[in-house]
N, C-alpha and C. Protein backbone atom coordinates (compact mmCIF):
# COMPACT_ATOMS: atom_id res chain seq x y z
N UNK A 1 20.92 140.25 180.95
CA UNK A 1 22.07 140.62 180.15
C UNK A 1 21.84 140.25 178.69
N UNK A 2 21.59 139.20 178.82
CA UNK A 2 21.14 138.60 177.31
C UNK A 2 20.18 139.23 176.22
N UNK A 3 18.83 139.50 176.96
CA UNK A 3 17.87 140.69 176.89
C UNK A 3 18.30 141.82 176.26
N UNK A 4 19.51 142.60 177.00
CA UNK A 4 19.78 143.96 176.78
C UNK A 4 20.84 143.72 175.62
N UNK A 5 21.14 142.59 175.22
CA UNK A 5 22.80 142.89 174.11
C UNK A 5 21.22 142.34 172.60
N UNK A 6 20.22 141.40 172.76
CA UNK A 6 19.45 141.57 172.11
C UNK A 6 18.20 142.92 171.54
N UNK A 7 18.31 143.46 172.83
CA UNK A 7 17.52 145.24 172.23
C UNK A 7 18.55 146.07 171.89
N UNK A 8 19.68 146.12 172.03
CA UNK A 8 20.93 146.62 171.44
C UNK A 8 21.14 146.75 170.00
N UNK A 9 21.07 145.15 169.93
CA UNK A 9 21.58 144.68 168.34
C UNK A 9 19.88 144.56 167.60
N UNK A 10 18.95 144.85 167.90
CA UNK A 10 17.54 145.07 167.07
C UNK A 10 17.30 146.70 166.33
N UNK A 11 18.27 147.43 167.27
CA UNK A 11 17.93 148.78 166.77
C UNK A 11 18.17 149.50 165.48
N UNK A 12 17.94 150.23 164.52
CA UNK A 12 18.69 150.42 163.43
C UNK A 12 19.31 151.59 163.84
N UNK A 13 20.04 151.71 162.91
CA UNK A 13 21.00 152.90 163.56
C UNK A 13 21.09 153.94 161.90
N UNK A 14 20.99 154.98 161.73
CA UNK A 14 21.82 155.70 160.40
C UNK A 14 21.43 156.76 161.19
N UNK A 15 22.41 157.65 159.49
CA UNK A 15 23.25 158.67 160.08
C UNK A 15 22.49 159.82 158.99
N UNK A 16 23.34 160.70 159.12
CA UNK A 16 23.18 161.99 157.89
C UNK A 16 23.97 162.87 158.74
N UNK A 17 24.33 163.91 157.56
CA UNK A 17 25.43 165.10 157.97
C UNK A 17 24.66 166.45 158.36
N UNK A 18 25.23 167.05 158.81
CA UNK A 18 25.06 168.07 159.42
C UNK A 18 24.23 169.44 158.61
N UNK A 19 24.70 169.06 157.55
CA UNK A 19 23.72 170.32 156.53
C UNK A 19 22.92 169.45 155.96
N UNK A 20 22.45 168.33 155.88
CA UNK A 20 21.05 167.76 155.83
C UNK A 20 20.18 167.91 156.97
N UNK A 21 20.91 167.97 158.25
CA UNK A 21 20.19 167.78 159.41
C UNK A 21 19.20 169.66 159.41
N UNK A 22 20.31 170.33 158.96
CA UNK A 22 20.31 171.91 159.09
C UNK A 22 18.68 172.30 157.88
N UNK A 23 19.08 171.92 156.99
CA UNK A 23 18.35 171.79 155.82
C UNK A 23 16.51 170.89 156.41
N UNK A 24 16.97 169.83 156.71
CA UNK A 24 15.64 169.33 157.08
C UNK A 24 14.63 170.30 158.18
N UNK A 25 15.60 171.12 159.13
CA UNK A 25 15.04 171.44 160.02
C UNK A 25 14.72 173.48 159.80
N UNK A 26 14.58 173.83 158.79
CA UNK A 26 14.47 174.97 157.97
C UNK A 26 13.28 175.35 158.58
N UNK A 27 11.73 174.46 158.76
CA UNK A 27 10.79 175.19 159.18
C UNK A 27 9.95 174.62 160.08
N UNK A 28 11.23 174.19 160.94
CA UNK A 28 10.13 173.77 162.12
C UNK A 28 10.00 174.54 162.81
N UNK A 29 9.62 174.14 164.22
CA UNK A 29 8.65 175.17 165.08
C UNK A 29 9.09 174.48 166.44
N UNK A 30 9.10 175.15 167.40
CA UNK A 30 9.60 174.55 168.78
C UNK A 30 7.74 174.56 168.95
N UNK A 31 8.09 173.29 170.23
CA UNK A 31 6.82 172.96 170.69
C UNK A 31 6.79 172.34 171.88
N UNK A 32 5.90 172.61 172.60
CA UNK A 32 5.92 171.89 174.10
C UNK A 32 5.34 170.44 174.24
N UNK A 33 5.81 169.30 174.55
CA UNK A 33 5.54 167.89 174.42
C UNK A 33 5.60 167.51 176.03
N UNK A 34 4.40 166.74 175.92
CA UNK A 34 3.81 166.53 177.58
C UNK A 34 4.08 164.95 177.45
N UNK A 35 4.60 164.31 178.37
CA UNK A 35 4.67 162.72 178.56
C UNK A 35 3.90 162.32 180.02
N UNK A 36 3.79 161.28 179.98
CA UNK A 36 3.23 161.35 181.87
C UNK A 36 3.90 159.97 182.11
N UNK A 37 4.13 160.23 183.34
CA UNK A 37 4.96 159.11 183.74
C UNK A 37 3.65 158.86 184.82
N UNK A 38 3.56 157.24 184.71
CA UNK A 38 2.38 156.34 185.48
C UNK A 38 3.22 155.99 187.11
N UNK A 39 3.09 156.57 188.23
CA UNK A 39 3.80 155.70 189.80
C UNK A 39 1.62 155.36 189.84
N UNK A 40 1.90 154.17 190.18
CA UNK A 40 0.13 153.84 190.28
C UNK A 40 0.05 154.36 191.83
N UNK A 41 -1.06 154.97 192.07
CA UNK A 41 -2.15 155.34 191.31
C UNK A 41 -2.14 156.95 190.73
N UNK A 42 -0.76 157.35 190.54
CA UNK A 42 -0.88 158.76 190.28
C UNK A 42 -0.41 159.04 188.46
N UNK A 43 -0.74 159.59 188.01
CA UNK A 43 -0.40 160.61 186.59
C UNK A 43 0.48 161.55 187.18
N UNK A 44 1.62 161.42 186.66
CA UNK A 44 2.60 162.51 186.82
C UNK A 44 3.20 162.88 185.02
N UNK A 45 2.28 164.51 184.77
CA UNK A 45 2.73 165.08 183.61
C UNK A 45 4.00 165.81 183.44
N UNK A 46 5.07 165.49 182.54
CA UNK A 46 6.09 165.76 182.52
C UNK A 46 6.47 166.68 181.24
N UNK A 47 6.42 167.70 181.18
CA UNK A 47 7.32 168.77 179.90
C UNK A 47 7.96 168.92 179.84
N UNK A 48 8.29 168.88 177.98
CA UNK A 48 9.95 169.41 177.61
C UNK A 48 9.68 170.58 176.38
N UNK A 49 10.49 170.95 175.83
CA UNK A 49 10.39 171.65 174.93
C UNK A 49 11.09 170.96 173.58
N UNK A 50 10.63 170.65 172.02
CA UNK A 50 11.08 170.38 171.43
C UNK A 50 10.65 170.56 170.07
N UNK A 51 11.24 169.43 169.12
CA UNK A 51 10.92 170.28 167.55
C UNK A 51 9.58 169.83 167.26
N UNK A 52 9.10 170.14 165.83
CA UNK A 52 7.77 169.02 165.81
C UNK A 52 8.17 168.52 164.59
N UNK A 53 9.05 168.35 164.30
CA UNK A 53 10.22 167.32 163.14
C UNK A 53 8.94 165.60 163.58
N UNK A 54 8.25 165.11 162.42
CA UNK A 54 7.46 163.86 162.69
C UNK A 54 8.12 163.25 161.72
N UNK A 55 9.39 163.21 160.82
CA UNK A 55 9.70 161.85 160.21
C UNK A 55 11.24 162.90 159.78
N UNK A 56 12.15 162.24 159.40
CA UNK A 56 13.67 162.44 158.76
C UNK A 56 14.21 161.89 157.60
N UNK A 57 14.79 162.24 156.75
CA UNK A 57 15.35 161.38 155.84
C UNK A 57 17.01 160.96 156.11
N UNK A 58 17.43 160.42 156.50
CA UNK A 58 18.51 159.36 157.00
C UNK A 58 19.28 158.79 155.92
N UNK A 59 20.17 157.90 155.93
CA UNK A 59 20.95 157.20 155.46
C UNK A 59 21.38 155.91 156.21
N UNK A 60 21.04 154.83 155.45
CA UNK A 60 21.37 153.91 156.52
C UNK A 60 22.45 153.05 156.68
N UNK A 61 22.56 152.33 156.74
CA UNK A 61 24.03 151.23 156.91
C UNK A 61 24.87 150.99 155.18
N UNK A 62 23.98 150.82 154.52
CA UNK A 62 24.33 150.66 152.76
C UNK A 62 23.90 152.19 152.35
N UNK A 63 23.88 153.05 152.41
CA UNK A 63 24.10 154.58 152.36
C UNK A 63 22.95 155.01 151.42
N UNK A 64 21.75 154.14 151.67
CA UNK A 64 20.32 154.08 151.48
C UNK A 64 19.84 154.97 152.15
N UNK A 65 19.18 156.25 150.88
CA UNK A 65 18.15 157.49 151.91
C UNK A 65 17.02 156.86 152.86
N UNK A 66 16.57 156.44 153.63
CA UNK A 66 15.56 155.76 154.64
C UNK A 66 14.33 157.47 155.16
N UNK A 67 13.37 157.38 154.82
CA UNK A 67 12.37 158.32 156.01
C UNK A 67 12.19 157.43 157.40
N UNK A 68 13.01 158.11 158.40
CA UNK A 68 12.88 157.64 159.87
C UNK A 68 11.69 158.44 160.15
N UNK A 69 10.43 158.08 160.94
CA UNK A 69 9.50 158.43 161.14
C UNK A 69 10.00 159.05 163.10
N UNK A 70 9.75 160.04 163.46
CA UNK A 70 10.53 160.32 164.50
C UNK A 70 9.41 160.37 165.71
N UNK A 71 9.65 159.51 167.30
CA UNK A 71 8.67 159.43 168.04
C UNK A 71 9.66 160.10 169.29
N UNK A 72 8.83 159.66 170.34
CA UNK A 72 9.26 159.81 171.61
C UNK A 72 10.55 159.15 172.10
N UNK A 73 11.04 157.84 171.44
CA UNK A 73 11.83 157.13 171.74
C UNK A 73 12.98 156.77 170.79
N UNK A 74 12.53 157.86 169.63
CA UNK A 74 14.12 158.62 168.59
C UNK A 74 15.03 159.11 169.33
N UNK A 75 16.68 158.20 169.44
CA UNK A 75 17.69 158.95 170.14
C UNK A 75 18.65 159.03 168.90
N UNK A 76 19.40 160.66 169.57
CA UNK A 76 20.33 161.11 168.39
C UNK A 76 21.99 161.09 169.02
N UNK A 77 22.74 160.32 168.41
CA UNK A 77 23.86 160.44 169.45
C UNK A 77 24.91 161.24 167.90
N UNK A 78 25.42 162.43 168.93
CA UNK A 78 26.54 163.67 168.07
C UNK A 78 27.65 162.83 168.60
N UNK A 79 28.43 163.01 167.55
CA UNK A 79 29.83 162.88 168.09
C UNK A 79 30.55 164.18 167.36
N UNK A 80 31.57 164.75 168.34
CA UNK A 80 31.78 165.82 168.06
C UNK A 80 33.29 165.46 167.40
N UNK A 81 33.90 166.53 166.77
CA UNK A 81 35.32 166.40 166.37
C UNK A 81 36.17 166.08 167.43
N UNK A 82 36.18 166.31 169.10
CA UNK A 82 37.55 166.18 169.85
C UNK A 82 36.99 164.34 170.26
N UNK A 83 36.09 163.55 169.58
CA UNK A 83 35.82 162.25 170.19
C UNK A 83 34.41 162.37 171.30
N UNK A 84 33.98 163.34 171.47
CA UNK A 84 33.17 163.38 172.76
C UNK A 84 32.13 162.93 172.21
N UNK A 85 30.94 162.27 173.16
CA UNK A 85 29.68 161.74 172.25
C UNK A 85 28.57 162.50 173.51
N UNK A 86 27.64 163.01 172.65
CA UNK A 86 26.28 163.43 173.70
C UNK A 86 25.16 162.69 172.79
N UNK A 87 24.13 162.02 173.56
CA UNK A 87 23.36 160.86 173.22
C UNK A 87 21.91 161.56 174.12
N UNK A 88 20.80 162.30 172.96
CA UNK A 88 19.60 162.54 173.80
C UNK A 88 18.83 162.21 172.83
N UNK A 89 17.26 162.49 173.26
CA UNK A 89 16.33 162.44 172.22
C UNK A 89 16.21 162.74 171.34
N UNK A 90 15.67 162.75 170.20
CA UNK A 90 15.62 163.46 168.79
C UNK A 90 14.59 164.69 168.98
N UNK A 91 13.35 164.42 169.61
CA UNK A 91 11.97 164.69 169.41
C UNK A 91 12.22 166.13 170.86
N UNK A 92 13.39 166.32 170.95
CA UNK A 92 13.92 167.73 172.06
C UNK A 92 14.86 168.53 171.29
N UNK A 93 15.42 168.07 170.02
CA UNK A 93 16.65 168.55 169.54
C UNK A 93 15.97 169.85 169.06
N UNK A 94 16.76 170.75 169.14
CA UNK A 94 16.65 172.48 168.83
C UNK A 94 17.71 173.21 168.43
N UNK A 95 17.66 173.67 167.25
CA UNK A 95 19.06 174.43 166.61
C UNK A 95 18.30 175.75 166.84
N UNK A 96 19.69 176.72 167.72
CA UNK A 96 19.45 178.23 168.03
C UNK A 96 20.58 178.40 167.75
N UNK A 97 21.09 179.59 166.80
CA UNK A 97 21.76 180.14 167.30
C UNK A 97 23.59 179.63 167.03
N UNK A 98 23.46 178.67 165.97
CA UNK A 98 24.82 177.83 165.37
C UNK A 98 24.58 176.60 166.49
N UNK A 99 23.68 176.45 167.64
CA UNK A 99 23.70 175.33 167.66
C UNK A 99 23.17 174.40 168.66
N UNK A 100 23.35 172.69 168.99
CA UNK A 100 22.47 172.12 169.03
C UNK A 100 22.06 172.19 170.73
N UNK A 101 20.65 171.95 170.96
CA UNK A 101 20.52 171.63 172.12
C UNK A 101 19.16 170.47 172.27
N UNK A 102 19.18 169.67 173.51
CA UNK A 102 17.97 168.73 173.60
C UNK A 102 18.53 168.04 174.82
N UNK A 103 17.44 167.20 175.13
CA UNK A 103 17.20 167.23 176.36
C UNK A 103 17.41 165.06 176.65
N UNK A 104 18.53 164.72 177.48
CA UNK A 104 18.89 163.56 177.80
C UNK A 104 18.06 163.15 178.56
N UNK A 105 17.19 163.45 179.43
CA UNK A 105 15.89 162.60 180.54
C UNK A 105 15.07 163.51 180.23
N UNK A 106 13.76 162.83 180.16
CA UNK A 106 12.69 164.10 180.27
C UNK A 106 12.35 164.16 181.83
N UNK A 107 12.22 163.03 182.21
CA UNK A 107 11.65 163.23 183.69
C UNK A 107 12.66 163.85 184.84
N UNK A 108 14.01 164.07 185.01
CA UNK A 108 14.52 164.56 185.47
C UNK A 108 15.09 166.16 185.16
N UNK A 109 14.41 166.42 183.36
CA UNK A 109 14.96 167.97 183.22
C UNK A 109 16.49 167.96 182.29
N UNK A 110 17.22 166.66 182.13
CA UNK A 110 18.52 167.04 182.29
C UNK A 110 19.07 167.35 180.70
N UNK A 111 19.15 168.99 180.50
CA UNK A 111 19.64 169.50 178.75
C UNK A 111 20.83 168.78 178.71
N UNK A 112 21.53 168.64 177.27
CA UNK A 112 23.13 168.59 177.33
C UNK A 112 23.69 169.84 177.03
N UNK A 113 24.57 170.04 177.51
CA UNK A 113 25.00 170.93 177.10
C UNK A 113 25.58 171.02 175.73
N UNK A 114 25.11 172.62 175.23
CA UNK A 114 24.75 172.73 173.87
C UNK A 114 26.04 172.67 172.64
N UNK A 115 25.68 171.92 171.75
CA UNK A 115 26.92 171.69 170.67
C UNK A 115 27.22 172.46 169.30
N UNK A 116 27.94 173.18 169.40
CA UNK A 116 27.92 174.05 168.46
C UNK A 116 28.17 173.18 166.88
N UNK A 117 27.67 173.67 166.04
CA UNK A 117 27.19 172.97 164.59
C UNK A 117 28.95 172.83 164.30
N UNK A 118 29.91 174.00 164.19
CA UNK A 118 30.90 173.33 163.74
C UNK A 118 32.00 172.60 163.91
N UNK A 119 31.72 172.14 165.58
CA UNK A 119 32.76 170.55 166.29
C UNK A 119 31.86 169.51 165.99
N UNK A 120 30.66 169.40 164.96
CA UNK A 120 30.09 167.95 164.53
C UNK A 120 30.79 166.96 163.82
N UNK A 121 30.84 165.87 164.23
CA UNK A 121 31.59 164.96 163.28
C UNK A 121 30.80 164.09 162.67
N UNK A 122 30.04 163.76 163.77
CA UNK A 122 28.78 162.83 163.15
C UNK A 122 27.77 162.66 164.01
N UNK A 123 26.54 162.96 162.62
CA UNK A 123 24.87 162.63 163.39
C UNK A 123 24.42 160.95 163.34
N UNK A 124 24.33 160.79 164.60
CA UNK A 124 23.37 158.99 164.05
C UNK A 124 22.08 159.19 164.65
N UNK A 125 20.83 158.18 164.12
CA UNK A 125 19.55 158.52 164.67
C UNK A 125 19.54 156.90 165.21
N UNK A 126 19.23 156.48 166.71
CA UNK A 126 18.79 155.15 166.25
C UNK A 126 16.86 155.05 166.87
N UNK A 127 16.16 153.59 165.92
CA UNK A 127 15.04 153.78 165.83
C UNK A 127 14.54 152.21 167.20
């Protein structure tokens, strides 16, 4: 317990708005990202589909531009205008179409369902 309220409170957390997020992501490229999950003695390769976005410019707690360098273990939690929060990876996030989609487990498959750009209230990245 102690453990987990200490990797909690180590993480940084910032934010940026929605037409920075829109703006940053102007020319990326969807891409297929392979992870493997280790059960010993087997390799089990796991795909998702996602951006190839490798760093962000953020804002952080004192409303300091920060470059977040973006990995496998970048999570982006939306909160939408009615209060609802969807919390997935960064390194799956995909704007089609007015709007967002990415993927909450890789190893199980599971998308969120997709958030349209204009119920955003707020983007956070934490690192």
């Amino acid at each position: 317990m102690v453990f987990s309220l200490l990797l909690l409170s180590s993480c940084a957390t910032y934010h940026l708005t929605t037409q920075s997020l829109l703006t940053q992501f102007v020319n990326t490229r969807k891409e297929m990202k392979v992870n493997v999950l280790l059960v010993y003695p087997f390799f089990i390769p796991i795909s998702t589909t996602g951006n190839n976005l490798r760093e962000i410019k953020c804002l952080d707690k004192n409303e300091q531009e920060q470059i977040v360098k973006v990995s496998n273990h970048t999570g982006v939690r939306i909160t939408r205008k009615d209060g609802k929060r969807n919390t997935f990876y960064f390194d799956t996030l995909l704007i089609q179409d007015s709007t967002i989609n990415g993927a909450s487990s890789r190893i199980l498959g599971l998308s969120i369902k997709p958030i349209k750009l204009r119920d955003i209230e707020k983007i956070e990245l934490q690192k």
